[in-house]
C-alpha atoms as a PDB file:
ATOM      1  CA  UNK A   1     179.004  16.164  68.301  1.00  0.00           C
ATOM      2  CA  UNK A   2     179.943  14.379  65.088  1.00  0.00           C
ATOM      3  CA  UNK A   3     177.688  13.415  62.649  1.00  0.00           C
ATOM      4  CA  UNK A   4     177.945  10.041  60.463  1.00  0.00           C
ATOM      5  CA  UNK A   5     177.734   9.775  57.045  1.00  0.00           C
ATOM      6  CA  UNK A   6     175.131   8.299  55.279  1.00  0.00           C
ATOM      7  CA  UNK A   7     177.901   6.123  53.869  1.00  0.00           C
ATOM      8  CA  UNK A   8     179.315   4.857  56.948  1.00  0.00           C
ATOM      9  CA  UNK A   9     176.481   3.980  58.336  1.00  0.00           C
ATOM     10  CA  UNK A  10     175.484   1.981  55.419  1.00  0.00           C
ATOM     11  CA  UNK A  11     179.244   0.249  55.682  1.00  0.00           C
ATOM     12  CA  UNK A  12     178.796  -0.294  59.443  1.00  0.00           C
ATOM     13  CA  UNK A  13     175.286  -1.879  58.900  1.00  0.00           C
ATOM     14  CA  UNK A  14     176.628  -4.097  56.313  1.00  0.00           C
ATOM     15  CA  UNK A  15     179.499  -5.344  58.090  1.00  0.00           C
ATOM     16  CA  UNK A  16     177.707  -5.734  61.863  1.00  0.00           C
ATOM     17  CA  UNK A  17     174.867  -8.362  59.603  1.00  0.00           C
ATOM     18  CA  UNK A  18     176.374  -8.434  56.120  1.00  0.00           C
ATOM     19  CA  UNK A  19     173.101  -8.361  53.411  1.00  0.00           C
ATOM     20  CA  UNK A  20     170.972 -10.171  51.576  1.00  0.00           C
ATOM     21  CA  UNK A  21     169.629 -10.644  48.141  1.00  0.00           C
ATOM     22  CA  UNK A  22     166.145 -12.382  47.083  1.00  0.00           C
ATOM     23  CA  UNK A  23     167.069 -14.519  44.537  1.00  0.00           C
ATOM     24  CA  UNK A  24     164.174 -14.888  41.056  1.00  0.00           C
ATOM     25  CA  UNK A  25     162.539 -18.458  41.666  1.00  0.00           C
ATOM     26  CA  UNK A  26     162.887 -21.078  39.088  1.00  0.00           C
ATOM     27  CA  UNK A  27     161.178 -23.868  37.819  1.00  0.00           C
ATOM     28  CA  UNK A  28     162.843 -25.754  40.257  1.00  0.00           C
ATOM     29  CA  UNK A  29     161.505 -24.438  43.153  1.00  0.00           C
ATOM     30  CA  UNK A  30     158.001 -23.965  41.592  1.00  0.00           C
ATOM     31  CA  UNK A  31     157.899 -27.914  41.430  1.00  0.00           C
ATOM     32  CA  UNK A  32     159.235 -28.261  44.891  1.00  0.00           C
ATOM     33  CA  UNK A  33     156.609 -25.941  46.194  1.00  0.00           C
ATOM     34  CA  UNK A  34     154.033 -27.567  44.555  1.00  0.00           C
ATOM     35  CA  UNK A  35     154.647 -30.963  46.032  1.00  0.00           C
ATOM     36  CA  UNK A  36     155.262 -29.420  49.567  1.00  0.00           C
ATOM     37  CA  UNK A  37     151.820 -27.097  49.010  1.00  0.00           C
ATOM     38  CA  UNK A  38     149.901 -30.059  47.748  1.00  0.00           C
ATOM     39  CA  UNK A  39     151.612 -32.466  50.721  1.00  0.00           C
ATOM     40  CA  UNK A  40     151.037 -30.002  53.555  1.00  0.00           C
ATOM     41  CA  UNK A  41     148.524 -27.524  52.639  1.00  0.00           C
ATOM     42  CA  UNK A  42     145.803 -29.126  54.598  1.00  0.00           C
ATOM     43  CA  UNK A  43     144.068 -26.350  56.092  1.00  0.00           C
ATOM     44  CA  UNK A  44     143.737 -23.431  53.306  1.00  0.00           C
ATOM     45  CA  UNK A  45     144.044 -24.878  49.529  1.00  0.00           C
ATOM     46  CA  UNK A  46     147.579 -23.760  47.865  1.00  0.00           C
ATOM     47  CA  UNK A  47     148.885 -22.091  50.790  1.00  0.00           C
ATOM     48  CA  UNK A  48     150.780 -23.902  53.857  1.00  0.00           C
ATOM     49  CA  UNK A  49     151.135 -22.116  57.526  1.00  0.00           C
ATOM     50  CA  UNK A  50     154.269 -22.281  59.768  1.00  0.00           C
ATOM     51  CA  UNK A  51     152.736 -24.863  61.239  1.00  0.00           C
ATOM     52  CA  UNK A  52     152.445 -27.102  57.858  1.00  0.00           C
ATOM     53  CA  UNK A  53     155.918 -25.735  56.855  1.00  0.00           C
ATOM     54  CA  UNK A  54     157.437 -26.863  60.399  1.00  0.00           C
ATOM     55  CA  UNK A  55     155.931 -30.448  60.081  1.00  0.00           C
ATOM     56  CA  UNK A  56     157.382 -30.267  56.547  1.00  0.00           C
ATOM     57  CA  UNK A  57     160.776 -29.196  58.003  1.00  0.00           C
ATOM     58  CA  UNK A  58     160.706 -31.962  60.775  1.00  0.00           C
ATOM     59  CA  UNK A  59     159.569 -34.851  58.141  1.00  0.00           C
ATOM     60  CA  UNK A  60     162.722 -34.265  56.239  1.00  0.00           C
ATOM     61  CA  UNK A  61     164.579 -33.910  59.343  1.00  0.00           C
ATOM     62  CA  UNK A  62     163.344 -37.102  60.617  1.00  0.00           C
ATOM     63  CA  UNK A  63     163.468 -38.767  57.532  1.00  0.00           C
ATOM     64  CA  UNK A  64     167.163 -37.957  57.395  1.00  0.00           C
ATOM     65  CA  UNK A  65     168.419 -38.378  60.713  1.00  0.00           C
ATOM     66  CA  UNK A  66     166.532 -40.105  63.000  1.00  0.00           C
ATOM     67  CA  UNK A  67     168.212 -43.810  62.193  1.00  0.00           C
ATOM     68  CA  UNK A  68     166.306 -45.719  65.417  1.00  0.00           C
ATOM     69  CA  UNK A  69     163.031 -43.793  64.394  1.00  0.00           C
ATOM     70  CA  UNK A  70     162.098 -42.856  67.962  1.00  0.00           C
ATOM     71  CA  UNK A  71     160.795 -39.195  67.208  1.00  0.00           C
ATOM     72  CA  UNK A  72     164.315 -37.994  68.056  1.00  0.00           C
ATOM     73  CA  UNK A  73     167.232 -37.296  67.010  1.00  0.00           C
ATOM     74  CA  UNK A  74     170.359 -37.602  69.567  1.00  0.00           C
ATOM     75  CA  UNK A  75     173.668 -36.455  68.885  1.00  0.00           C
ATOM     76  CA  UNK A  76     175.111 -39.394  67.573  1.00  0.00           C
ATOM     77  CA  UNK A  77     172.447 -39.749  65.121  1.00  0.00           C
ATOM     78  CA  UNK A  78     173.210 -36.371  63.495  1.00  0.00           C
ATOM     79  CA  UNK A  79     176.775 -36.651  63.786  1.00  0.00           C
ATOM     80  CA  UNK A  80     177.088 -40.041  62.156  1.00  0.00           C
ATOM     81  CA  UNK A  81     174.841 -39.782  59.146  1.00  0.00           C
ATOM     82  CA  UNK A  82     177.465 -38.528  56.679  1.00  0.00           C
ATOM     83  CA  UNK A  83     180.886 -38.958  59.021  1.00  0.00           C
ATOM     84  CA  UNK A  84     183.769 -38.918  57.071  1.00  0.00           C
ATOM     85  CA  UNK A  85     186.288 -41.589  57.725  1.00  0.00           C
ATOM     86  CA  UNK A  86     188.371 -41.074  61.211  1.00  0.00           C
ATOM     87  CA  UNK A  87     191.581 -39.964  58.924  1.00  0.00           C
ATOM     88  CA  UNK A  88     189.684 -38.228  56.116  1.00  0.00           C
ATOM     89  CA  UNK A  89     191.031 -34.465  55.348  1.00  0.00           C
ATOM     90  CA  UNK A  90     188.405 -32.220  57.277  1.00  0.00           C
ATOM     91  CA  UNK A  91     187.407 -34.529  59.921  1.00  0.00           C
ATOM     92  CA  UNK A  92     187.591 -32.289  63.020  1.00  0.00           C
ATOM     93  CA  UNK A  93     186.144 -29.391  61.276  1.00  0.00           C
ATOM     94  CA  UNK A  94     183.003 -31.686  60.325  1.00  0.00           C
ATOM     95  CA  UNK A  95     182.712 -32.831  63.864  1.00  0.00           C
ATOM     96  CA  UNK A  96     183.125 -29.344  65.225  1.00  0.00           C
ATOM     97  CA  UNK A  97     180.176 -27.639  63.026  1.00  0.00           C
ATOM     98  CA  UNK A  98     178.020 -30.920  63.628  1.00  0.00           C
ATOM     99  CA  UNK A  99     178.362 -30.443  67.232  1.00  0.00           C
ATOM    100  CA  UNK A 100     177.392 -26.566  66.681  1.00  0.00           C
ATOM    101  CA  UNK A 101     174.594 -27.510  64.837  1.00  0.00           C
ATOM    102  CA  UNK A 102     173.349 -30.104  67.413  1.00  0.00           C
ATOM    103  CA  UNK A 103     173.367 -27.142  70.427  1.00  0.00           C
ATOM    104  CA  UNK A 104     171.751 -24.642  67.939  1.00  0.00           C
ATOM    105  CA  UNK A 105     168.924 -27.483  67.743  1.00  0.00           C
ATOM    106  CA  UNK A 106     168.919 -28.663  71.047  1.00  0.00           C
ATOM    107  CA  UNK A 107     168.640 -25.020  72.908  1.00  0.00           C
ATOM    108  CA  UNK A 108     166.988 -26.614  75.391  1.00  0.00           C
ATOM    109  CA  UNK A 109     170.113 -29.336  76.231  1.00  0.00           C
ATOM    110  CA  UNK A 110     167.866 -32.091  76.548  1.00  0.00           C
ATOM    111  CA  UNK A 111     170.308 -34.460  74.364  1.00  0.00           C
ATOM    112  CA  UNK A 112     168.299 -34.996  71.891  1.00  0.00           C
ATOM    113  CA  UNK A 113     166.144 -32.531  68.397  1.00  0.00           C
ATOM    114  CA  UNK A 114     162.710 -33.583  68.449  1.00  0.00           C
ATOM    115  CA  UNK A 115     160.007 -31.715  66.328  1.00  0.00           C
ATOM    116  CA  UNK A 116     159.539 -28.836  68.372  1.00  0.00           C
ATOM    117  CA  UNK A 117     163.045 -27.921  68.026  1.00  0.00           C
ATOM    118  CA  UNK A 118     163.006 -28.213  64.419  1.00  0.00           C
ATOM    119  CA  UNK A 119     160.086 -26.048  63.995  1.00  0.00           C
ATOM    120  CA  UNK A 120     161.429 -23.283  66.067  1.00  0.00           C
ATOM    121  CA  UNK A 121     163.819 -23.667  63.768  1.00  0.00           C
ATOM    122  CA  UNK A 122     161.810 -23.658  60.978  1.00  0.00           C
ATOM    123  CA  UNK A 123     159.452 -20.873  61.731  1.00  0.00           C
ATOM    124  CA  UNK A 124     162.989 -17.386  60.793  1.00  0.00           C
ATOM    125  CA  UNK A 125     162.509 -18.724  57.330  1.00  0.00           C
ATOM    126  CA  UNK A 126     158.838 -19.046  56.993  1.00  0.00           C
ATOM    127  CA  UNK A 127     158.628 -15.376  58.109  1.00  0.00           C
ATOM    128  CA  UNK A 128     161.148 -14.289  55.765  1.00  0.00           C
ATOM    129  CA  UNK A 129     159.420 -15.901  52.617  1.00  0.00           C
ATOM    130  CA  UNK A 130     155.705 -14.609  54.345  1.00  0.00           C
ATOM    131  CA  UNK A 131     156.526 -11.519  52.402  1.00  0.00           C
ATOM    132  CA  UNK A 132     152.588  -9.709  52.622  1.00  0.00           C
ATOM    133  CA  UNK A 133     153.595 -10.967  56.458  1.00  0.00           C
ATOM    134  CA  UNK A 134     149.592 -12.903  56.081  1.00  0.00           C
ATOM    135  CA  UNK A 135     150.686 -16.020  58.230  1.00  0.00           C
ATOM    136  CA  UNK A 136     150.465 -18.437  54.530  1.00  0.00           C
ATOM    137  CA  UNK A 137     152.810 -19.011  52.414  1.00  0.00           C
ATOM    138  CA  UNK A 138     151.478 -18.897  48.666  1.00  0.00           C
ATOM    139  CA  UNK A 139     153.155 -20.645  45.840  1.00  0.00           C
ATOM    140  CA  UNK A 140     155.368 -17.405  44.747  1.00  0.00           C
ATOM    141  CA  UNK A 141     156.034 -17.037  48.246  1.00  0.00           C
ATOM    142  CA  UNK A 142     157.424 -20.933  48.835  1.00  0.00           C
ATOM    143  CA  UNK A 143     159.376 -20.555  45.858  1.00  0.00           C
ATOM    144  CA  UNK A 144     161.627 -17.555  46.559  1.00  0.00           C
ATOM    145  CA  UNK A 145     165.286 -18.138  47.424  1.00  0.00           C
ATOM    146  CA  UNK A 146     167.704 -15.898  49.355  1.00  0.00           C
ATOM    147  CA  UNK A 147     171.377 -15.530  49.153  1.00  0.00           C
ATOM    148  CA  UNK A 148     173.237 -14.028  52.341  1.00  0.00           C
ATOM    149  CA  UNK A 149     176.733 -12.610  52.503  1.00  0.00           C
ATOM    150  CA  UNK A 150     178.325 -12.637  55.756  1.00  0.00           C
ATOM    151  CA  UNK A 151     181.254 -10.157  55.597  1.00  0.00           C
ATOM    152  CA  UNK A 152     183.933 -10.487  58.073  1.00  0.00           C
END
């Protein structure tokens, strides 16, 4: 039987998910988490749950795409916010990852995001930041960033 190499295995692990690095946060993202703490935190002072951080994700969701403002967001409503003109450079790429995002969203293929969707979505990142895994996300916690390299 062969054996593997510490080395490989590292180089096959990095290339099957790529890695990730926690970024320091910045005053930047102290302020933000402060407003979305102070906004959401409803339940526990300076902390917010996934629930809190899901409404929080859905609010700006909403707030950007839902044009009609019927609680949903349909495909043409995502798709058109920020369509570049029928000509522009790019166009068919833009339409292509729009429409990606959309059946990400909509797993369900109902035709439409609504908030559940969005908080599903939501809820990956909120785990990742959760990093004493407590189900609340402190200040410190809200305010780290993460970079991901995808190598192909």
């Amino acid at each position: 039987m062969r054996r593997i190499t510490p080395w490989l295995a590292i180089g096959a692990t990095l290339l099957a998910g790529g890695c990730e690095t926690v970024l320091p946060a910045t005053a930047g993202s102290y302020a933000e988490c402060d407003r979305v703490i102070a906004a959401y935190g409803k339940q526990r002072p300076g902390f917010v749950d996934v629930e809190e951080w899901g409404q929080r994700s859905w609010d700006s969701f909403r707030g950007a795409y839902d044009a009609n403002g019927d609680g949903k967001v349909d495909r043409a409503e995502l798709i058109g916010k920020f369509q570049p003109p029928l000509n522009a450079p790019g166009r068919a790429m833009y339409d292509r990852e729009q429409a990606r995002n959309f059946r990400r969203l909509d797993r369900a293929n109902k035709g439409f995001i609504d908030r559940a969707d969005v908080i599903r979505d939501a809820t990956p990142g909120f785990r990742w930041q959760d990093r004493n895994h407590d189900g609340w996300l402190s200040r410190e916690e809200c305010a780290l960033r993460r970079r991901t390299y995808e190598l192909i």
